[in-house]
C-alpha atoms as a PDB file:
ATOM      1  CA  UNK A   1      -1.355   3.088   2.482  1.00  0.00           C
ATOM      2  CA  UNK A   2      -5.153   3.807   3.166  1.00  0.00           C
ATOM      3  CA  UNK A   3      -4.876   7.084   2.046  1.00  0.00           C
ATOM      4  CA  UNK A   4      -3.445   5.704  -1.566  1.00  0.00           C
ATOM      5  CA  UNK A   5      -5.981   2.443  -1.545  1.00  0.00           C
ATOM      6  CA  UNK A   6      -9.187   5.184  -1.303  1.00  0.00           C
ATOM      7  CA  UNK A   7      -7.667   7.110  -4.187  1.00  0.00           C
ATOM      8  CA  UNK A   8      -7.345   3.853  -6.312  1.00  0.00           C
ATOM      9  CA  UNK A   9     -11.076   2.750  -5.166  1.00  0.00           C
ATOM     10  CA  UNK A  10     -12.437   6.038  -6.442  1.00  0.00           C
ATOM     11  CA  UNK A  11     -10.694   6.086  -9.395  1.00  0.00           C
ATOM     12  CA  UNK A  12     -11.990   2.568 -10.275  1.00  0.00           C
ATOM     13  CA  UNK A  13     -15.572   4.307 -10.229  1.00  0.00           C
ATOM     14  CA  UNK A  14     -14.673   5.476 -13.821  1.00  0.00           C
ATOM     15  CA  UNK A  15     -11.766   2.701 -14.598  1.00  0.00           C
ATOM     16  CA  UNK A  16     -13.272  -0.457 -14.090  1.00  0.00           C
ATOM     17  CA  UNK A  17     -10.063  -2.619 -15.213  1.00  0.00           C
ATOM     18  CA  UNK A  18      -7.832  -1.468 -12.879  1.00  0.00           C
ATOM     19  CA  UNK A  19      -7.686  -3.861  -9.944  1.00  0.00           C
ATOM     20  CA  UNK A  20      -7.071  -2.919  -5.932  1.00  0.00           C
ATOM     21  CA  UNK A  21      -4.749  -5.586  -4.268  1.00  0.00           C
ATOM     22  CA  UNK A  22      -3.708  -5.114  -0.692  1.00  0.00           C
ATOM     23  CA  UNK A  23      -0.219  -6.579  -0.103  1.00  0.00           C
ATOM     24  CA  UNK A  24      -0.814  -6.539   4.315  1.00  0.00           C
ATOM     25  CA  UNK A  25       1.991  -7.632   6.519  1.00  0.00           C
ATOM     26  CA  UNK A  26      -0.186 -10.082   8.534  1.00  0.00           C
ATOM     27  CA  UNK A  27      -3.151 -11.356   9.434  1.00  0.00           C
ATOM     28  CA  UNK A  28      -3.637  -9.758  12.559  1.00  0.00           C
ATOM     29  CA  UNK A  29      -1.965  -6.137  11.805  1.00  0.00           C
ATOM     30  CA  UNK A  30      -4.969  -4.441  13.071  1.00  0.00           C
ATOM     31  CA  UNK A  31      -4.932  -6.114  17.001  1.00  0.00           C
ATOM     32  CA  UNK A  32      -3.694  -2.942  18.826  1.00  0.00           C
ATOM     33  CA  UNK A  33      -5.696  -0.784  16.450  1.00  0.00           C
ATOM     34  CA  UNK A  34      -8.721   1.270  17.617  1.00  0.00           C
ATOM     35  CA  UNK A  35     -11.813   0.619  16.901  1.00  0.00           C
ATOM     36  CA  UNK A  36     -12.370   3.481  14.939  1.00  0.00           C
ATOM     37  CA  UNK A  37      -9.493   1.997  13.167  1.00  0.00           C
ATOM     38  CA  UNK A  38     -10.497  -1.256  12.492  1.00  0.00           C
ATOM     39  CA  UNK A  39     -13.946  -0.247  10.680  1.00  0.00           C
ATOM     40  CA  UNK A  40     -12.264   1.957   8.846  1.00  0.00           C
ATOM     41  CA  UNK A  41     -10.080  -0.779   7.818  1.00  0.00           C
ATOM     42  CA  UNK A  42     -12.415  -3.732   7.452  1.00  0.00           C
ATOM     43  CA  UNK A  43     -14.279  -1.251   5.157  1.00  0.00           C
ATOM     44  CA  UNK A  44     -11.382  -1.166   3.000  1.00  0.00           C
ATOM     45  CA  UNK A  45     -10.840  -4.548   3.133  1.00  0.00           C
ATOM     46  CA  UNK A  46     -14.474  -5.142   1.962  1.00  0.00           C
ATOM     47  CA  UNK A  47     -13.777  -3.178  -1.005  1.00  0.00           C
ATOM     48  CA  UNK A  48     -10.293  -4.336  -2.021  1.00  0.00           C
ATOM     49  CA  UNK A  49     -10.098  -7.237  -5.246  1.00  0.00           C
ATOM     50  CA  UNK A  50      -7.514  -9.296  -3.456  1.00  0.00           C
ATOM     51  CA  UNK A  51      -5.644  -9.322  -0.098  1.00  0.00           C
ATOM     52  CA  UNK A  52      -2.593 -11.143   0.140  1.00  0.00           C
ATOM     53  CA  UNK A  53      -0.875 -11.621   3.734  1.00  0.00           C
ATOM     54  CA  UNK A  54       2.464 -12.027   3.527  1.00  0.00           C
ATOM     55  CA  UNK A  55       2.597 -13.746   7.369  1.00  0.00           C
ATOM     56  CA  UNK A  56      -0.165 -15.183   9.050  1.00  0.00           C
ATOM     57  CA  UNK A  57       0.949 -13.155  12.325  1.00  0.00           C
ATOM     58  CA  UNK A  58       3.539 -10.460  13.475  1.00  0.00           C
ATOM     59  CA  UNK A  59       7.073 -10.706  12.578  1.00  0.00           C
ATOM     60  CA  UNK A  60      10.042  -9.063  12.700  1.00  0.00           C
ATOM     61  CA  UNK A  61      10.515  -8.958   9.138  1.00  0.00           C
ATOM     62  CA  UNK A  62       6.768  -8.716   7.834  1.00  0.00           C
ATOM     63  CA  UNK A  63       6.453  -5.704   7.249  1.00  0.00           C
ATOM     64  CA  UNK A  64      10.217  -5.669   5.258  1.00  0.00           C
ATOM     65  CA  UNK A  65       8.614  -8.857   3.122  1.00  0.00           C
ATOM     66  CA  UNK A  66       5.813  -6.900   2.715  1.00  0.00           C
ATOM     67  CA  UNK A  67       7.267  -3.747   1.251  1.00  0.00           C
ATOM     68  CA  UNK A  68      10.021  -5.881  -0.870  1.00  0.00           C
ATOM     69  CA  UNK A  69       6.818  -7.783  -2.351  1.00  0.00           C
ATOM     70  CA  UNK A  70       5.064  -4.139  -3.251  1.00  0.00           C
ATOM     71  CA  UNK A  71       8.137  -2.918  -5.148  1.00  0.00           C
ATOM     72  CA  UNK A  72       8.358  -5.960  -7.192  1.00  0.00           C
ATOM     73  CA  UNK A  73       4.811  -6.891  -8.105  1.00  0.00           C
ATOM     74  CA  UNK A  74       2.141  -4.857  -9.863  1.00  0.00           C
ATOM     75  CA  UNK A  75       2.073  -2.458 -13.352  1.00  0.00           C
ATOM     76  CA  UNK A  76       2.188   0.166 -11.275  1.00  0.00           C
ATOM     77  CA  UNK A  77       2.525   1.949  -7.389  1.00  0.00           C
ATOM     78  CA  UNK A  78       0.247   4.430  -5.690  1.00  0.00           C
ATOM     79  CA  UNK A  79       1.583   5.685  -3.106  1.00  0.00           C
ATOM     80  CA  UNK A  80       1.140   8.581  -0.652  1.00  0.00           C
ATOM     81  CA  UNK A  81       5.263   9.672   0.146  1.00  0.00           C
ATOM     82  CA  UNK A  82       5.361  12.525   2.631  1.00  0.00           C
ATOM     83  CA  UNK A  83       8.712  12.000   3.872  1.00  0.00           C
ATOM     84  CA  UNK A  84      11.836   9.491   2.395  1.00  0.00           C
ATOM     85  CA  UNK A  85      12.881   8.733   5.391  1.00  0.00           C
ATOM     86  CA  UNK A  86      10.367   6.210   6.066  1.00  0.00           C
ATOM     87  CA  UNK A  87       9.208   2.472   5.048  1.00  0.00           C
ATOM     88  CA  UNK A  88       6.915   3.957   1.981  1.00  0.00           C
ATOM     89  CA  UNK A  89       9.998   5.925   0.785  1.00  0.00           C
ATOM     90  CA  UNK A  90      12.316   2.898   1.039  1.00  0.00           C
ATOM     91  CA  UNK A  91       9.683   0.740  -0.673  1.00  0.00           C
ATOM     92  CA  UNK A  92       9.346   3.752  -3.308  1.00  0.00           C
ATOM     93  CA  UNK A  93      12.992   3.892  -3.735  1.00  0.00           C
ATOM     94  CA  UNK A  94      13.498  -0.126  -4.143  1.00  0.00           C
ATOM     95  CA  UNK A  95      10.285   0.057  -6.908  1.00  0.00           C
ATOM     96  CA  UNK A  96      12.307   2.867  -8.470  1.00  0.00           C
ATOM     97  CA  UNK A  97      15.300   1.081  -8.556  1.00  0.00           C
ATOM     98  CA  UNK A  98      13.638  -2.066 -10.475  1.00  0.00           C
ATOM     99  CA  UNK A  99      12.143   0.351 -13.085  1.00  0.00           C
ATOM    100  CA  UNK A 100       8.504   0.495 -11.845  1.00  0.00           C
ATOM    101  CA  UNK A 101       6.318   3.363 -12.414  1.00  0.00           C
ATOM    102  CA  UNK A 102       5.190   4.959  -8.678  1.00  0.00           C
ATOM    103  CA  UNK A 103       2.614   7.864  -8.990  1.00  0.00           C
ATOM    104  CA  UNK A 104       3.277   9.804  -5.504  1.00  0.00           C
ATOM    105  CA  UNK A 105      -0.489  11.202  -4.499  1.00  0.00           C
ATOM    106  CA  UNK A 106       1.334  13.782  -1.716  1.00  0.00           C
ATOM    107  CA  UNK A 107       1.983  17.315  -3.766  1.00  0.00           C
ATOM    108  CA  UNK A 108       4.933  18.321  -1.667  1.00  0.00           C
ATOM    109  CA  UNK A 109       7.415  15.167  -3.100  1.00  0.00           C
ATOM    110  CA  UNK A 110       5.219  15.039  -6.783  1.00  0.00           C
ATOM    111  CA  UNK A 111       8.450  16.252  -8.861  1.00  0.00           C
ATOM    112  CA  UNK A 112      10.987  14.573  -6.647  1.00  0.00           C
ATOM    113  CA  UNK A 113      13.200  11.523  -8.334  1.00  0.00           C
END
């Protein structure tokens, strides 16, 4: 996610229409983080045009909401797939599915359908 959010942040440097917004599990996803971590990700935050928390704290089923919201919102997905067998690929697979566009950044999975 991070590594997809910098590439859309750069590319706004020479696109300014195109709009960063963070769909985050919770609130408080970044409590067992590192600190390290957490600038990194309050840096991000800083630069994003709109956060939207799907819970206010950890659930079960946050991060689920979370991904189910990403494949159904938005013109188009950024991600960074390195393996399907993950929560990106099922989000990627579910956006698929509903006809959205997804633009994998990770060579390795580029030409994969």
């Amino acid at each position: 996610d991070t590594l997809a959010a910098q590439q859309v942040i750069r590319f706004r440097m020479t696109h300014p229409d195109v709009r960063l917004v963070l769909y985050l599990p919770c609130v408080d996803q970044d409590a067992k983080w590192s600190d390290a971590q957490k600038n990194m990700y309050a840096h991000l935050i800083q630069q994003t045009d709109e956060v939207i928390y799907i819970s206010d704290s950890y659930t079960p089923s946050c991060i689920k909401k979370r991904n189910e919201a990403l494949a159904t919102v938005g013109d188009i997905m950024i991600c960074y797939l390195s393996h399907r067998s993950s929560g990106t690929g099922q989000t990627v697979s579910l956006a698929q599915s509903l006809g959205q566009r997804v633009y994998n950044l990770y060579p390795s999975l580029e030409g994969e359908k």
